[in-house]
Protein backbone atom coordinates (compact mmCIF):
# COMPACT_ATOMS: atom_id res chain seq x y z
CA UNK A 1 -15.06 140.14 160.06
CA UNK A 2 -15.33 143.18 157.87
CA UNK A 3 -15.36 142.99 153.81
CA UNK A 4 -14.45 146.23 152.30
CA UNK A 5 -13.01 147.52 148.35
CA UNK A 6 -9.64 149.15 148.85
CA UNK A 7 -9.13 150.78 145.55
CA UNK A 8 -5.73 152.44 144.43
CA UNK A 9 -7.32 155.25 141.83
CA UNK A 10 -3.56 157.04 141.86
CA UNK A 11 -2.93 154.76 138.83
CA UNK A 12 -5.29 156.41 136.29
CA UNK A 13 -8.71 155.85 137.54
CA UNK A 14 -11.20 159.28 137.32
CA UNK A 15 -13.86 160.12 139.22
CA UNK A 16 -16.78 158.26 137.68
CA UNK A 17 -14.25 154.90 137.51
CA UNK A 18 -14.42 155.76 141.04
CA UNK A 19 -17.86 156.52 141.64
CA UNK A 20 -18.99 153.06 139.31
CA UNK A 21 -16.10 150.72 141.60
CA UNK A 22 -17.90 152.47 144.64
CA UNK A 23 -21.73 151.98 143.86
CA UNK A 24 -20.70 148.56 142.67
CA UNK A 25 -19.16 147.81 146.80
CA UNK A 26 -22.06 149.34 148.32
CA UNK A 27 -24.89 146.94 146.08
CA UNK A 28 -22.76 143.91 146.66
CA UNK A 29 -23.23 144.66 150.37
CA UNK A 30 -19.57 145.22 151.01
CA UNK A 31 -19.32 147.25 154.12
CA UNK A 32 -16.73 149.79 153.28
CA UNK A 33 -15.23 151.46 149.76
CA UNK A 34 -11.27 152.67 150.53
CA UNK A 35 -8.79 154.65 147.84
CA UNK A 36 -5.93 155.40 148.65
CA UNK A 37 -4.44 158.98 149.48
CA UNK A 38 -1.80 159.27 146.54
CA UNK A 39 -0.80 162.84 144.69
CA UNK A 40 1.32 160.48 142.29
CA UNK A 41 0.77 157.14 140.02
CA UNK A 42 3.10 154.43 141.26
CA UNK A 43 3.74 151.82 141.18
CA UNK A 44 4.05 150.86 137.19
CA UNK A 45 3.99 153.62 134.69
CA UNK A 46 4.65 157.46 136.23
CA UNK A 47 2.68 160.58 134.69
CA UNK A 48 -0.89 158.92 134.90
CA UNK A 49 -3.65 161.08 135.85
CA UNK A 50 -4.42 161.02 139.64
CA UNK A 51 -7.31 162.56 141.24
CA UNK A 52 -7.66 164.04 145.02
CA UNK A 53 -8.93 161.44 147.49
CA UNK A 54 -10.81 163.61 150.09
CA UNK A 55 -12.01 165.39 146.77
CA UNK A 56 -13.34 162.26 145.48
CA UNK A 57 -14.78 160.79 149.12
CA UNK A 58 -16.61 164.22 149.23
CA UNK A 59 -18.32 163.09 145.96
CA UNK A 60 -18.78 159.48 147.04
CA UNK A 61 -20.39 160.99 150.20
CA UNK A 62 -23.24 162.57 148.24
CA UNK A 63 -23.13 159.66 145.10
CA UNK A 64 -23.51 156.84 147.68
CA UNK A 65 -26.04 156.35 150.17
CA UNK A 66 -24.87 153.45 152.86
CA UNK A 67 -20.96 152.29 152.23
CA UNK A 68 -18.76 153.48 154.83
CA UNK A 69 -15.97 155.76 153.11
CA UNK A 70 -12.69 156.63 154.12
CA UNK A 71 -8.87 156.46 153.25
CA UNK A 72 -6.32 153.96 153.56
CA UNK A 73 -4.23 156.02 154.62
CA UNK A 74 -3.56 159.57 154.58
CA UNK A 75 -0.22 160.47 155.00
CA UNK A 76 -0.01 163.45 157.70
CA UNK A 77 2.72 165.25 155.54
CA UNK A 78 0.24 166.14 152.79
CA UNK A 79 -2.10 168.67 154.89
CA UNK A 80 -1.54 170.14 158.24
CA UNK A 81 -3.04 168.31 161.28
CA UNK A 82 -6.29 171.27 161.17
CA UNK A 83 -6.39 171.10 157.55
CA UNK A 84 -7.10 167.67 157.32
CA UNK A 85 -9.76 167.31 160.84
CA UNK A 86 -11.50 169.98 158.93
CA UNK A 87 -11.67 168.39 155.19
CA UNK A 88 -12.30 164.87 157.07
CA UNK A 89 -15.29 166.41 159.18
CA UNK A 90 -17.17 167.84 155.96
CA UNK A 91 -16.80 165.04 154.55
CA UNK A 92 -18.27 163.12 157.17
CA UNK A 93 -20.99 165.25 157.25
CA UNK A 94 -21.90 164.91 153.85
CA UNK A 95 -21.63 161.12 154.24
CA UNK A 96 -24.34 161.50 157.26
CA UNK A 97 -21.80 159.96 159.40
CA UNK A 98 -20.05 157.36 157.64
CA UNK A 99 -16.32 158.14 156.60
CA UNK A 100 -13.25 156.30 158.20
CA UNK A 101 -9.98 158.11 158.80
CA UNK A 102 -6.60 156.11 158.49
CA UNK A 103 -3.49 158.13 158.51
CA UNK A 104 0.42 157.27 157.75
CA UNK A 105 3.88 158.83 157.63
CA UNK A 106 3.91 159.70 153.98
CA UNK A 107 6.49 157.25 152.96
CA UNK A 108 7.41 158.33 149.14
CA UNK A 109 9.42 160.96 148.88
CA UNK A 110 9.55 161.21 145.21
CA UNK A 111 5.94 161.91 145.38
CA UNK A 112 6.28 164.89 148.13
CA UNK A 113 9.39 166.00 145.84
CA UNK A 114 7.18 166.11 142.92
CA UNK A 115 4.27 167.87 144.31
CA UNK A 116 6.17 170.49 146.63
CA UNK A 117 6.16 168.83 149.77
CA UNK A 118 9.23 166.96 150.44
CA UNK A 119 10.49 169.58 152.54
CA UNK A 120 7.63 169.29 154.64
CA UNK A 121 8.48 165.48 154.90
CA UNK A 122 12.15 165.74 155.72
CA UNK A 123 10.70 168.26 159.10
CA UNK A 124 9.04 165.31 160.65
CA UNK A 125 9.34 162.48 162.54
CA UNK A 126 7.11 160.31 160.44
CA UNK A 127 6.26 157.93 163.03
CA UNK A 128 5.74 160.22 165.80
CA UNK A 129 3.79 162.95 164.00
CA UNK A 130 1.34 160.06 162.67
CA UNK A 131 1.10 158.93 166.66
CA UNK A 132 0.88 162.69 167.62
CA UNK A 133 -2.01 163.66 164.97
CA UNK A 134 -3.90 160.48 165.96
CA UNK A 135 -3.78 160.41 169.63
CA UNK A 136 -4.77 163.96 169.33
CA UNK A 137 -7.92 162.31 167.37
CA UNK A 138 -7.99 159.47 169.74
CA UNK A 139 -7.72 161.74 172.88
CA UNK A 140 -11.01 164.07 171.55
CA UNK A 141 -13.13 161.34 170.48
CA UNK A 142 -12.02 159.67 173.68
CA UNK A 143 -13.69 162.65 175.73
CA UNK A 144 -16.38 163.33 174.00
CA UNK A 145 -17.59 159.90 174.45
CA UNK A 146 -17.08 159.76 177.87
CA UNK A 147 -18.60 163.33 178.34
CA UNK A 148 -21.79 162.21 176.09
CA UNK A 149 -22.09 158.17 175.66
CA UNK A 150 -23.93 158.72 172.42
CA UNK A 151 -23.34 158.82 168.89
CA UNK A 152 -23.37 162.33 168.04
CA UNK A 153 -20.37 165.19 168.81
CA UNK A 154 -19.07 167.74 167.40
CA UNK A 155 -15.74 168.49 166.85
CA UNK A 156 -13.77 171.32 168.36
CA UNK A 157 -10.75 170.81 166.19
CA UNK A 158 -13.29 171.28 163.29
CA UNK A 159 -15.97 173.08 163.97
CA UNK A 160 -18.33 171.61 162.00
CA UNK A 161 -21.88 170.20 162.29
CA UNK A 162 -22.25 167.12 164.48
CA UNK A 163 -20.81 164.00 163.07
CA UNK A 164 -20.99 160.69 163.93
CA UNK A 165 -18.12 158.95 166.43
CA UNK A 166 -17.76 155.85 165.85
CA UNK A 167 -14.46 154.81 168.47
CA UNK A 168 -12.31 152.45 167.23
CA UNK A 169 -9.28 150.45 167.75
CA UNK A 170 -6.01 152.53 166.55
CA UNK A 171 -3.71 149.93 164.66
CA UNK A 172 -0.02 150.86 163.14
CA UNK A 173 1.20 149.72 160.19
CA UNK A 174 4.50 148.56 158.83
């Protein structure tokens, strides 16, 4: 059994809220610190101050020294498929290996209104373009570890340093 802090920062919380919630996980010997992946603060009261969560995991990556980090999820209408292997990558590096990726469909659409991207919502399939981006994901990790059984590859999609793969079971949500 894994115990982890999933954190939902989109309703006010700024960085160093962040930073203290995460530090506090990682002493307690939690295994994993999650945020959300939210441009907008919902639910309760609108217009509160959000901050960017691969922004903020980049900073947790070099603030914290052992929690695994990651996102829960990231909705695959925010950034484009490359975009987001890319951002995810660095981050991992910085992290020396230790972010988690968990993506979903993008579900509000008052937040993709409000930020610009609604029209880039209403283009996809939600539930196929999460299943496309992540067996794309899958499908790389996949050969790389058969290729190489260790820990260490590098991503093409990326094209960053080596990071660590760490396979694991794809699950879908609601």
């Amino acid at each position: 059994m894994r115990f982890a802090l999933m954190t939902e920062p989109q309703q006010g919380l700024g960085y160093d809220e962040i930073l203290a919630l995460a530090r506090t996980a990682e002493e307690s010997g939690l295994e994993a610190f999650f945020r959300s992946d939210h441009y907008a603060s919902f639910p309760g009261a609108s217009g509160l101050p959000t901050t960017d969560a691969w922004a903020t995991l980049a900073g947790l990556a070099r603030d914290t020294s052992s929690i695994q980090l990651g996102s829960l999820v990231s909705p695959v209408t925010f950034r484009p498929p490359g975009n987001l292997a890319k951002l995810v990558a660095t981050v991992d590096e910085m992290s020396a290996g230790r972010v988690e990726l968990g993506l979903g469909a993008g579900w509000n659409e008052g937040e993709h209104a409000q930020h610009g991207s609604g029209d880039e919502r209403g283009k996809r399939d939600e539930g196929h373009a999460v299943e496309r981006v992540g067996e794309r994901v899958v499908a790389e990790v996949e050969e790389r570890v058969r290729e190489d059984p260790g820990r260490h590859h590098e991503s093409e999609v990326a094209g960053v340093h080596p990071a660590q793969v760490v396979p694991q079971q794809v699950t879908h949500g609601r």
